[in-house]
C-alpha atoms as a PDB file:
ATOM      1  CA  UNK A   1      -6.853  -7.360  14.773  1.00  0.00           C
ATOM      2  CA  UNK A   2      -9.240 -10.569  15.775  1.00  0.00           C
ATOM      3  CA  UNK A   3      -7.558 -13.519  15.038  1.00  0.00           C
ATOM      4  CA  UNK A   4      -8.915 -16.322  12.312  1.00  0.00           C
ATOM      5  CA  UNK A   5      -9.374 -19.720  13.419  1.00  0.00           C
ATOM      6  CA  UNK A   6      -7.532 -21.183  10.576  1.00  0.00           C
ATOM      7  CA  UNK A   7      -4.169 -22.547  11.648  1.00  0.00           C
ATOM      8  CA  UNK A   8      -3.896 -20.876  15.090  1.00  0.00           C
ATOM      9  CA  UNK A   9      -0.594 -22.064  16.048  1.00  0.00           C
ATOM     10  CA  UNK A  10       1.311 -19.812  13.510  1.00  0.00           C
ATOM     11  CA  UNK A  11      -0.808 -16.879  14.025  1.00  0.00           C
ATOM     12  CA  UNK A  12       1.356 -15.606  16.966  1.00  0.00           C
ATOM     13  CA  UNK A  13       4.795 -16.274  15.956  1.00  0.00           C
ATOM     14  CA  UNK A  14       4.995 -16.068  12.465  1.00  0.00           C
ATOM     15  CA  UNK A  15       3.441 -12.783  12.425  1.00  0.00           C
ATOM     16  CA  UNK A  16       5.722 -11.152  15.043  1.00  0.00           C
ATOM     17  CA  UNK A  17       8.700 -12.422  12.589  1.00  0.00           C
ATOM     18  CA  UNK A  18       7.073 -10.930   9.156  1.00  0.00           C
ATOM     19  CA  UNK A  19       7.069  -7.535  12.092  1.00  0.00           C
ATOM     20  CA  UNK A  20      11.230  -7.997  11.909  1.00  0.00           C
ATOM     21  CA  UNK A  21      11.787  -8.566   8.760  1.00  0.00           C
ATOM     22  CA  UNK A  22       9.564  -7.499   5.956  1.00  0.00           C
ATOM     23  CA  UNK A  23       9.090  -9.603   3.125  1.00  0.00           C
ATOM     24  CA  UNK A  24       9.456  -6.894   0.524  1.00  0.00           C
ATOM     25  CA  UNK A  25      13.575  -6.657   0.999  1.00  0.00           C
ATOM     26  CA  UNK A  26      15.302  -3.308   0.535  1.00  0.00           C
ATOM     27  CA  UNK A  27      16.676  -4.003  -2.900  1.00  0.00           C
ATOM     28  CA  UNK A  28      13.854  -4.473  -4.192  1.00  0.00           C
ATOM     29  CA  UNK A  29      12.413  -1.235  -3.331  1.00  0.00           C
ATOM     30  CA  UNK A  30      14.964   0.358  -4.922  1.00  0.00           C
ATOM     31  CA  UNK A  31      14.682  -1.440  -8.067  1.00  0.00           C
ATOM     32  CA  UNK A  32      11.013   0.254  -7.844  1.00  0.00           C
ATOM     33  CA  UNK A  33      12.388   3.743  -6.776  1.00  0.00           C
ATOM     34  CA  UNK A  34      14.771   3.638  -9.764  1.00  0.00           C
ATOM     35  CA  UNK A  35      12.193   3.159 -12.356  1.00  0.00           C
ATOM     36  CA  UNK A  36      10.578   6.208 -11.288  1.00  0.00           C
ATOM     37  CA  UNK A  37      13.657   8.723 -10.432  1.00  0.00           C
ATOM     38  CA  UNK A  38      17.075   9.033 -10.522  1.00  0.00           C
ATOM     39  CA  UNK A  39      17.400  10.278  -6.660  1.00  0.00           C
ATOM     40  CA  UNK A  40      19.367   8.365  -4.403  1.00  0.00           C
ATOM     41  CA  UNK A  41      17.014   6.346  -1.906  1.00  0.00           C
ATOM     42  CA  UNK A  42      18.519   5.843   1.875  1.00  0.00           C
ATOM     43  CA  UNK A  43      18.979   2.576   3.455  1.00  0.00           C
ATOM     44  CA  UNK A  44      16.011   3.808   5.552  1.00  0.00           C
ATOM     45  CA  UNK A  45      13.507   5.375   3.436  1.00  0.00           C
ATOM     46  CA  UNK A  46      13.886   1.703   1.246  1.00  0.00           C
ATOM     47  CA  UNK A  47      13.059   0.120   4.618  1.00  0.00           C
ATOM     48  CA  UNK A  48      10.859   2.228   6.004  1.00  0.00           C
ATOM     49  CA  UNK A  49       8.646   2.120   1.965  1.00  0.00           C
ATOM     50  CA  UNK A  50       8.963  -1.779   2.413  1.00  0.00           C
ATOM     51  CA  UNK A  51       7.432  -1.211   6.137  1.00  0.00           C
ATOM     52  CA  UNK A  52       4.737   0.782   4.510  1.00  0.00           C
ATOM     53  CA  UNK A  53       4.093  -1.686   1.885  1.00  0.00           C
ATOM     54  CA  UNK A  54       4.003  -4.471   4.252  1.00  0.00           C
ATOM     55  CA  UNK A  55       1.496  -2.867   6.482  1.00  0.00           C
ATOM     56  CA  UNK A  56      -0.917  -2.040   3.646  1.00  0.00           C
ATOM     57  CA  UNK A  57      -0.860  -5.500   2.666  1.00  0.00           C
ATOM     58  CA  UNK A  58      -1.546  -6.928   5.813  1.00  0.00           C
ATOM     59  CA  UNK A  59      -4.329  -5.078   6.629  1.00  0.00           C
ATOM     60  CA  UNK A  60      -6.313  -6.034   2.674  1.00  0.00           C
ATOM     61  CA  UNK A  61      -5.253  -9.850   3.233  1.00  0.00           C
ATOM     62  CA  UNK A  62      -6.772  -9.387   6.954  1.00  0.00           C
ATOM     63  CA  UNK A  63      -9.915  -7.636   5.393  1.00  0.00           C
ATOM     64  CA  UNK A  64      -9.839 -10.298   2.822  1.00  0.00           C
ATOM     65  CA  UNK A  65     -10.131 -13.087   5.479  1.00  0.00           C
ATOM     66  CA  UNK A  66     -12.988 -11.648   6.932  1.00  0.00           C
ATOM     67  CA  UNK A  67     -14.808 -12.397   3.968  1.00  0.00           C
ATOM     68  CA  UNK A  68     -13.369 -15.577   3.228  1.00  0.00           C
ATOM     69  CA  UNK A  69     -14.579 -16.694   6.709  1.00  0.00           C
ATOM     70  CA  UNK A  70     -17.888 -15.370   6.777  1.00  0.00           C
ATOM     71  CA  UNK A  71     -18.245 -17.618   4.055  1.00  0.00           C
ATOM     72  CA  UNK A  72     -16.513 -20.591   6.015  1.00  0.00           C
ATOM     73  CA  UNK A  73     -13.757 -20.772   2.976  1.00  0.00           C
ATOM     74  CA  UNK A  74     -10.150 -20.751   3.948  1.00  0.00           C
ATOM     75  CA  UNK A  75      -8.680 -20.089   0.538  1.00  0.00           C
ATOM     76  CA  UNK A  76      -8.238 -16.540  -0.542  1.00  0.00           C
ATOM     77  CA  UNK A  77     -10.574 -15.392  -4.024  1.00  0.00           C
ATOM     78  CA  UNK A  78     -10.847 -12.423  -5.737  1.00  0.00           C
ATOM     79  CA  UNK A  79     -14.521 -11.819  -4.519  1.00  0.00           C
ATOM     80  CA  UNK A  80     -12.866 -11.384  -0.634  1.00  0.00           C
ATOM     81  CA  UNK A  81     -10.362  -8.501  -1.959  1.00  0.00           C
ATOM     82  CA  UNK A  82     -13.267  -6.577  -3.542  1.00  0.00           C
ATOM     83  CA  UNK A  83     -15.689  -7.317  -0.287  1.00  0.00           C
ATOM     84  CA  UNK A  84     -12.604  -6.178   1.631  1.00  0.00           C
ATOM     85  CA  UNK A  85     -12.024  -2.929  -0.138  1.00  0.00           C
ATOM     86  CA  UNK A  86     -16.752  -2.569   0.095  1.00  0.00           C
ATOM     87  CA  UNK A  87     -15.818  -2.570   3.673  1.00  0.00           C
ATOM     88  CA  UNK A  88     -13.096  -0.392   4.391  1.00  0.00           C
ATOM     89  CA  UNK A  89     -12.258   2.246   2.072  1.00  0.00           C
ATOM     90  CA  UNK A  90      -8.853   3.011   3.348  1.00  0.00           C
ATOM     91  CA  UNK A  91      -7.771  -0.450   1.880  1.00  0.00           C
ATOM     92  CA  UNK A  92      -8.463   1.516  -2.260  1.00  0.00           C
ATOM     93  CA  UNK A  93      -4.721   2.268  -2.819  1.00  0.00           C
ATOM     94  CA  UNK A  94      -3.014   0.767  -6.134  1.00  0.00           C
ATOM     95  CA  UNK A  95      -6.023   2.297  -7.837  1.00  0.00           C
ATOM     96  CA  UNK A  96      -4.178   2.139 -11.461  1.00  0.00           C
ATOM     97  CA  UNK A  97      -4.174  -1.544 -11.414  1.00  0.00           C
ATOM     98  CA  UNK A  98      -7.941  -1.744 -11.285  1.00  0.00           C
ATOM     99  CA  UNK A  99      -7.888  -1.218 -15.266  1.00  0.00           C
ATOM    100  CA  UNK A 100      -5.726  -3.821 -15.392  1.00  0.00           C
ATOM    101  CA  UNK A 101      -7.113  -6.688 -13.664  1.00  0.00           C
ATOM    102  CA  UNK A 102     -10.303  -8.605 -14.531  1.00  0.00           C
ATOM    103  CA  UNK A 103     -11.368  -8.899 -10.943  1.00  0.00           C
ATOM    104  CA  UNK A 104     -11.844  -4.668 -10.889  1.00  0.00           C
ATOM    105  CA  UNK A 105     -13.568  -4.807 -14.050  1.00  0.00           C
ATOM    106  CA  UNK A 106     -16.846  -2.737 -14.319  1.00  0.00           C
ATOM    107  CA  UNK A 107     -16.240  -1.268 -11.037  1.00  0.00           C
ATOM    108  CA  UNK A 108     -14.203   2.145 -12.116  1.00  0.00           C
ATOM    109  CA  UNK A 109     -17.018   3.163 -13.814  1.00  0.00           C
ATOM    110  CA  UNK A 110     -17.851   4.044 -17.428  1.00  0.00           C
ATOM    111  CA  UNK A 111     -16.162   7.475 -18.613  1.00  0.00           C
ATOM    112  CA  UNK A 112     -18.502   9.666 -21.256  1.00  0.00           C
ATOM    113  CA  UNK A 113     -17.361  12.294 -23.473  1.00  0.00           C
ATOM    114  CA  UNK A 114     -18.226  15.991 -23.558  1.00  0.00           C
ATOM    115  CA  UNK A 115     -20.654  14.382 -26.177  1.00  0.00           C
ATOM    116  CA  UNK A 116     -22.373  11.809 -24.105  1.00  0.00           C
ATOM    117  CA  UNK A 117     -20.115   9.284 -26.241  1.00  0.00           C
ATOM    118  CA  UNK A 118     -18.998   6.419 -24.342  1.00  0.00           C
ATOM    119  CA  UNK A 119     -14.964   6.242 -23.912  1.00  0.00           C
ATOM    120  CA  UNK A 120     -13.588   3.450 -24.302  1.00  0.00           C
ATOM    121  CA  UNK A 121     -11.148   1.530 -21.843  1.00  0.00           C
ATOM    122  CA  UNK A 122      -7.199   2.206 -22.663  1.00  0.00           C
ATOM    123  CA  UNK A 123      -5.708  -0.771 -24.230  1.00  0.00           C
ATOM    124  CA  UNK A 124      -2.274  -2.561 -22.565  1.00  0.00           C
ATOM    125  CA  UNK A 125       0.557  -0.630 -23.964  1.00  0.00           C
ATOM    126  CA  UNK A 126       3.239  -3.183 -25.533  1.00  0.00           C
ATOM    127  CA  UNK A 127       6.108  -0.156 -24.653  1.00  0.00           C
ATOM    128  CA  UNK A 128       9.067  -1.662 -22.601  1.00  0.00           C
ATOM    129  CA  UNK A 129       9.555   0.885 -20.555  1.00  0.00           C
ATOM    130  CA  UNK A 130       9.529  -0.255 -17.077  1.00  0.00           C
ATOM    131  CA  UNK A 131       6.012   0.084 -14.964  1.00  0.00           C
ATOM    132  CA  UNK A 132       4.303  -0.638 -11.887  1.00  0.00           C
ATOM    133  CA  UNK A 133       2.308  -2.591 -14.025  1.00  0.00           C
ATOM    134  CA  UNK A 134       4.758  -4.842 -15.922  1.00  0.00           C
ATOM    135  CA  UNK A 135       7.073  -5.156 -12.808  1.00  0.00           C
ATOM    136  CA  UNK A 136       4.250  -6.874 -10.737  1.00  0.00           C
ATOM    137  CA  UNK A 137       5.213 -10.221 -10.590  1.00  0.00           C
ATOM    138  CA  UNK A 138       8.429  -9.274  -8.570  1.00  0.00           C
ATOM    139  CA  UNK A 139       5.959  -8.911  -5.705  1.00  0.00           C
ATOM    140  CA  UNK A 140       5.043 -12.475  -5.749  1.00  0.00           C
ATOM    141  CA  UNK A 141       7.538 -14.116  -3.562  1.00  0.00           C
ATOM    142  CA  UNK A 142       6.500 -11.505  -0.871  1.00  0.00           C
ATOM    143  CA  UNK A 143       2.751 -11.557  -1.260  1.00  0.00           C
ATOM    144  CA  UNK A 144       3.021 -15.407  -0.689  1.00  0.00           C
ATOM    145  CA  UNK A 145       5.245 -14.807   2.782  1.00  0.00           C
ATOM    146  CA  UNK A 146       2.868 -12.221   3.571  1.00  0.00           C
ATOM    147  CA  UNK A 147      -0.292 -14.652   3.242  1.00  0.00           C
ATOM    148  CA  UNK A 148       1.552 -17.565   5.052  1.00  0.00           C
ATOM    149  CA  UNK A 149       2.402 -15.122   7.879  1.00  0.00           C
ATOM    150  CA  UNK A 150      -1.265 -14.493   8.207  1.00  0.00           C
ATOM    151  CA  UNK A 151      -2.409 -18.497   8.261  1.00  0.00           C
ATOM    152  CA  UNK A 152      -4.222 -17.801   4.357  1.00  0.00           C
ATOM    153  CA  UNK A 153      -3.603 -19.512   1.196  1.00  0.00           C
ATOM    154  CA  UNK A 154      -5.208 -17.760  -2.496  1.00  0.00           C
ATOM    155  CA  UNK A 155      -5.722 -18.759  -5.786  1.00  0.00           C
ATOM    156  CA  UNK A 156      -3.374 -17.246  -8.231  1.00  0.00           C
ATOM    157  CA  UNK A 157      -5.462 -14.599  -9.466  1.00  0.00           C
ATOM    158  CA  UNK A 158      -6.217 -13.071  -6.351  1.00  0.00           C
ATOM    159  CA  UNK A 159      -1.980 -13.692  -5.805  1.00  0.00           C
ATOM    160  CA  UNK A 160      -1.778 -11.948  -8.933  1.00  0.00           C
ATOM    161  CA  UNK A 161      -3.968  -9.099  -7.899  1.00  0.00           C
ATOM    162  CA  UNK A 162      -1.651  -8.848  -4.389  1.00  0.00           C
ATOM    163  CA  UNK A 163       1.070  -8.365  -6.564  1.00  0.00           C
ATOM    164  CA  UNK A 164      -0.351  -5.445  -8.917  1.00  0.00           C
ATOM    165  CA  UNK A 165      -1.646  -3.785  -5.945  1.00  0.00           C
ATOM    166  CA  UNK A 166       1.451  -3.877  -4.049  1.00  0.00           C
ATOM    167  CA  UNK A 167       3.657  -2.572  -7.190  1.00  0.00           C
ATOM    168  CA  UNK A 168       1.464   0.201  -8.149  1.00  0.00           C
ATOM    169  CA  UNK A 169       1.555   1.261  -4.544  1.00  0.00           C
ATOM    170  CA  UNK A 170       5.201   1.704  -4.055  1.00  0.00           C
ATOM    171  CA  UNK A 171       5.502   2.996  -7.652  1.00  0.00           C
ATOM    172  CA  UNK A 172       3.245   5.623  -6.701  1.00  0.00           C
ATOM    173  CA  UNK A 173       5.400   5.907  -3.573  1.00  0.00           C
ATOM    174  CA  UNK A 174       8.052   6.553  -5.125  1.00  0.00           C
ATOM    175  CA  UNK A 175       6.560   9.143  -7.435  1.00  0.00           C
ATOM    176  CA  UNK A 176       5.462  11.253  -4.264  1.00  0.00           C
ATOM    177  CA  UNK A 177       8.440  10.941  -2.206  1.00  0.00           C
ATOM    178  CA  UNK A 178      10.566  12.062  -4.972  1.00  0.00           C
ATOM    179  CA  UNK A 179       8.353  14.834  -5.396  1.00  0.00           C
ATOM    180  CA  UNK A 180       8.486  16.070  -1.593  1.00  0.00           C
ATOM    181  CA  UNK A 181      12.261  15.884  -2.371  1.00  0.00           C
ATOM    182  CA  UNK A 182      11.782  18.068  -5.396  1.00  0.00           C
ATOM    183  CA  UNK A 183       9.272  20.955  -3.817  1.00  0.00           C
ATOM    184  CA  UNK A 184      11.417  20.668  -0.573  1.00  0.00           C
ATOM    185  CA  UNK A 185       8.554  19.227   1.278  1.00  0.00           C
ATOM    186  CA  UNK A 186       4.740  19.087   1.347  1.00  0.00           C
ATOM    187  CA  UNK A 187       3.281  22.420   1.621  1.00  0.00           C
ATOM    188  CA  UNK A 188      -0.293  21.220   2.056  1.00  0.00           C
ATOM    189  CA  UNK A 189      -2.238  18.073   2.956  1.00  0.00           C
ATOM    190  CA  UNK A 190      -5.421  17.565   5.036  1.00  0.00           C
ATOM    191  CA  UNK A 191      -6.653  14.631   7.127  1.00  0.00           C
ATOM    192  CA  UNK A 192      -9.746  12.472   6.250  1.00  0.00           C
ATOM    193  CA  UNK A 193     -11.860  10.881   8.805  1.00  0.00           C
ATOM    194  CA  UNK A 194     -13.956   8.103   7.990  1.00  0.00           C
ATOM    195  CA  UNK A 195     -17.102   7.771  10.617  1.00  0.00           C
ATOM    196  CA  UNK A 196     -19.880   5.355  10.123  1.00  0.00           C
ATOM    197  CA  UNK A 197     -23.251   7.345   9.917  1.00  0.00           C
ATOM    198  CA  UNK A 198     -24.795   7.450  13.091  1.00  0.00           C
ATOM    199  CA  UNK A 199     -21.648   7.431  15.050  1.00  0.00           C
ATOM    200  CA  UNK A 200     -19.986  10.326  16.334  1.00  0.00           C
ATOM    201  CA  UNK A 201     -16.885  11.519  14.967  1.00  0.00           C
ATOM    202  CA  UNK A 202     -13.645  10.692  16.800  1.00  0.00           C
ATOM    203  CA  UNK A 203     -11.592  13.600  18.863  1.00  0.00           C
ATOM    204  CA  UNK A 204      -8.519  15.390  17.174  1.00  0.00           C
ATOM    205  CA  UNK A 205      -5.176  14.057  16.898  1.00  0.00           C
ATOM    206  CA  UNK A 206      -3.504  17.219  19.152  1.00  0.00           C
ATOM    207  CA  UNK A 207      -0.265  15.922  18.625  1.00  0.00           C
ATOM    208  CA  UNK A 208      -0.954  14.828  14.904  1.00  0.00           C
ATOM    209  CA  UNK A 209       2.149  16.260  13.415  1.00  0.00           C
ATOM    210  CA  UNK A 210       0.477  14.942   9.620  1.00  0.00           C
ATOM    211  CA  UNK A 211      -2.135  18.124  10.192  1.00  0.00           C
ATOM    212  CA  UNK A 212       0.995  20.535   9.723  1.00  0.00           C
ATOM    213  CA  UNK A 213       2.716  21.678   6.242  1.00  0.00           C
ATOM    214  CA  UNK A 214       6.318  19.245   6.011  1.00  0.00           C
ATOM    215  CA  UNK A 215       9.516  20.875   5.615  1.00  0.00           C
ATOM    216  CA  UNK A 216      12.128  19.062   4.687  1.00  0.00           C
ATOM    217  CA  UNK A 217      15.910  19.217   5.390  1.00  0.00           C
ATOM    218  CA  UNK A 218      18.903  17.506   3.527  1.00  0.00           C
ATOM    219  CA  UNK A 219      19.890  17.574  -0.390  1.00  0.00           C
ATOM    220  CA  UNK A 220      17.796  17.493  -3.301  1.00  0.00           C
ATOM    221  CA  UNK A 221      19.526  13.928  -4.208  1.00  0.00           C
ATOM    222  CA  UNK A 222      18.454  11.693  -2.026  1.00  0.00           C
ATOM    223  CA  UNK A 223      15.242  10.440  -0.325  1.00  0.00           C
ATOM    224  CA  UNK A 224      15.078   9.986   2.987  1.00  0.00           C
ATOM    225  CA  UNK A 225      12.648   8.140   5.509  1.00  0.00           C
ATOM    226  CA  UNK A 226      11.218  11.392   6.022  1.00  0.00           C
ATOM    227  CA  UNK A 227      10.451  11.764   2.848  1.00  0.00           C
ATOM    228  CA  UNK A 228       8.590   8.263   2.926  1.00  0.00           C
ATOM    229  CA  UNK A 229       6.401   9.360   5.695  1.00  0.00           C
ATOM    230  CA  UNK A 230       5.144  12.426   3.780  1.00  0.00           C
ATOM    231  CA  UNK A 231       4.655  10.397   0.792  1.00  0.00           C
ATOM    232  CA  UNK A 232       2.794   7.806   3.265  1.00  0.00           C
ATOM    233  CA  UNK A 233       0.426  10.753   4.471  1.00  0.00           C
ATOM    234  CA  UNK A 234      -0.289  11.563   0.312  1.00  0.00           C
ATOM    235  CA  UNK A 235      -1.103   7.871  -0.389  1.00  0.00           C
ATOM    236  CA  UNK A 236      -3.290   7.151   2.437  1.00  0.00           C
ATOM    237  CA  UNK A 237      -6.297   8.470   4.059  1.00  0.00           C
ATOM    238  CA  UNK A 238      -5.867   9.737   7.573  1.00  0.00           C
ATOM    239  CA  UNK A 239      -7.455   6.922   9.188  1.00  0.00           C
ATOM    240  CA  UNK A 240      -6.109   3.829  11.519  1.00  0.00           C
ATOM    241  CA  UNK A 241      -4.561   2.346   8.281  1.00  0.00           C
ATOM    242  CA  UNK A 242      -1.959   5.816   7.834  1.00  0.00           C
ATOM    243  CA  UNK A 243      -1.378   6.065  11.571  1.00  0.00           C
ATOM    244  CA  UNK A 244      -0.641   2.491  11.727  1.00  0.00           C
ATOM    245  CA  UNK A 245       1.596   2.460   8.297  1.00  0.00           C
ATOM    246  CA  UNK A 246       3.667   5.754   9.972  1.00  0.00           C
ATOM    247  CA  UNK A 247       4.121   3.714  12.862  1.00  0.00           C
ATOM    248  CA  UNK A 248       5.023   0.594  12.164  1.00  0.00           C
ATOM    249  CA  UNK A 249       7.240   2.470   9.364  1.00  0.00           C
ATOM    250  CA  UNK A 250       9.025   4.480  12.973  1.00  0.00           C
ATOM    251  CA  UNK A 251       9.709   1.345  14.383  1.00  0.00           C
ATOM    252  CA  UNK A 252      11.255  -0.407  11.325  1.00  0.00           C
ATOM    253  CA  UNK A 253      13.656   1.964  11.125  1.00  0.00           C
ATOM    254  CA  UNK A 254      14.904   2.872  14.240  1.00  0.00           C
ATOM    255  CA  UNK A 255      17.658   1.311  14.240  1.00  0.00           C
ATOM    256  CA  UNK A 256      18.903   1.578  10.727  1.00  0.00           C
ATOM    257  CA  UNK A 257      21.281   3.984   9.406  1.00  0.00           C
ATOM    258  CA  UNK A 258      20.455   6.750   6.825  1.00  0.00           C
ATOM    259  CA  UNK A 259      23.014   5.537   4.150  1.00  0.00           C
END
């Protein structure tokens, strides 16, 4: 990852801290895990889903300052989240909030009708029943670490868009973990390479365990870490972005206990 020019100093340090402790606390996870199922969530599968989190956000406010810089701007806009997302299609996760935000507008498409009949977009539901959608804004405080760890300020709709993203993508998560609890594992998943025309395609993984079926052990209740890395390999393609979420998700929770 190439380093920006904009505020240099904290680059190094304040990025190596964000790697310690994630700015998307435990708690909160599970706040997001309990709108979506009644399963108990481990200490570390709510760590190792905030690890996950984390990484995915990292990489779209990195892919975001890209843009920002090739356009000698230091302040994060919506424009640089879409140019990111042009750029690397591995960075399209949260894909629900695109009907909600105005920055994703006329870019899902237009859906027709067995008739040819244009359909139009679904309306906001008003219900109170808790959402990814509605519970955004409790991603703010740790979008805003998450930029400042990475030297970049944004306006607040592109803050605003960080926060939808994020929430729809542990929501979703959620939704797949607890179904790997449910089935007992994942009984079948492939791996997507992405390769630039032209180039050749990269050598196999041999010891990629994601190319095998996942069995899992342990009660029905509860979801594990394990669980959150099979839900990981469901949200994301099988490029850098998945290997590096796994990882990075290993690593966060090495040392914490299952409880």
């Amino acid at each position: 990852m190439t380093a920006q020019p904009a505020r240099p100093e904290r680059s190094g340090p304040v990025t190596a801290s964000v790697m310690d402790v994630s700015p998307f606390k435990p708690s909160l996870v599970k706040a997001v895990f309990r709108d979506v199922t009644p399963m108990h969530v481990s200490r570390s599968a709510a760590w190792a889903a905030s690890s996950v989190t984390r990484t995915v956000l990292t990489e779209i406010i990195d892919g975001a300052r890209r843009a920002a810089a090739a356009e000698a701007r230091k302040k994060l806009i919506p424009g640089d989240l879409l140019s990111a997302i042009d750029r690397n299609v591995e960075l399209e996760v949260g894909a629900k909030w695109y009907d909600h935000s105005p920055t994703f507008q006329g870019l899902t498409g237009v859906l027709y009708d067995a008739e040819g009949v244009i359909v139009p977009s679904r309306k906001r539901s008003r219900s109170r029943k808790p959402s990814a959608v509605v519970g955004a804004h409790r991603f703010e405080a740790g979008v805003k670490k998450l930029l400042w760890s990475q030297g970049a300020t944004a306006v607040p709709a592109m803050v605003r868009d960080l926060d939808g993203i994020a929430s729809v993508f542990l929501t979703d998560l959620a939704r797949d973990a607890a179904m790997v609890v449910r089935e007992g594992g994942v009984k079948r998943f492939g791996t997507v390479t992405l390769v630039m025309a032209g180039e050749p395609a990269p050598p196999p993984f041999l010891k990629d365990s994601l190319r095998a079926p996942y069995a899992r052990r342990g009660d029905g209740r509860t979801i594990g870490r394990d669980d959150i890395l099979a839900a990981t390999t469901m949200q994301l393609f099988g490029g850098n972005l998945r290997q590096r979420a796994l990882t990075e998700a290993r690593e966060a929770t090495q040392n914490t206990s299952a409880g």
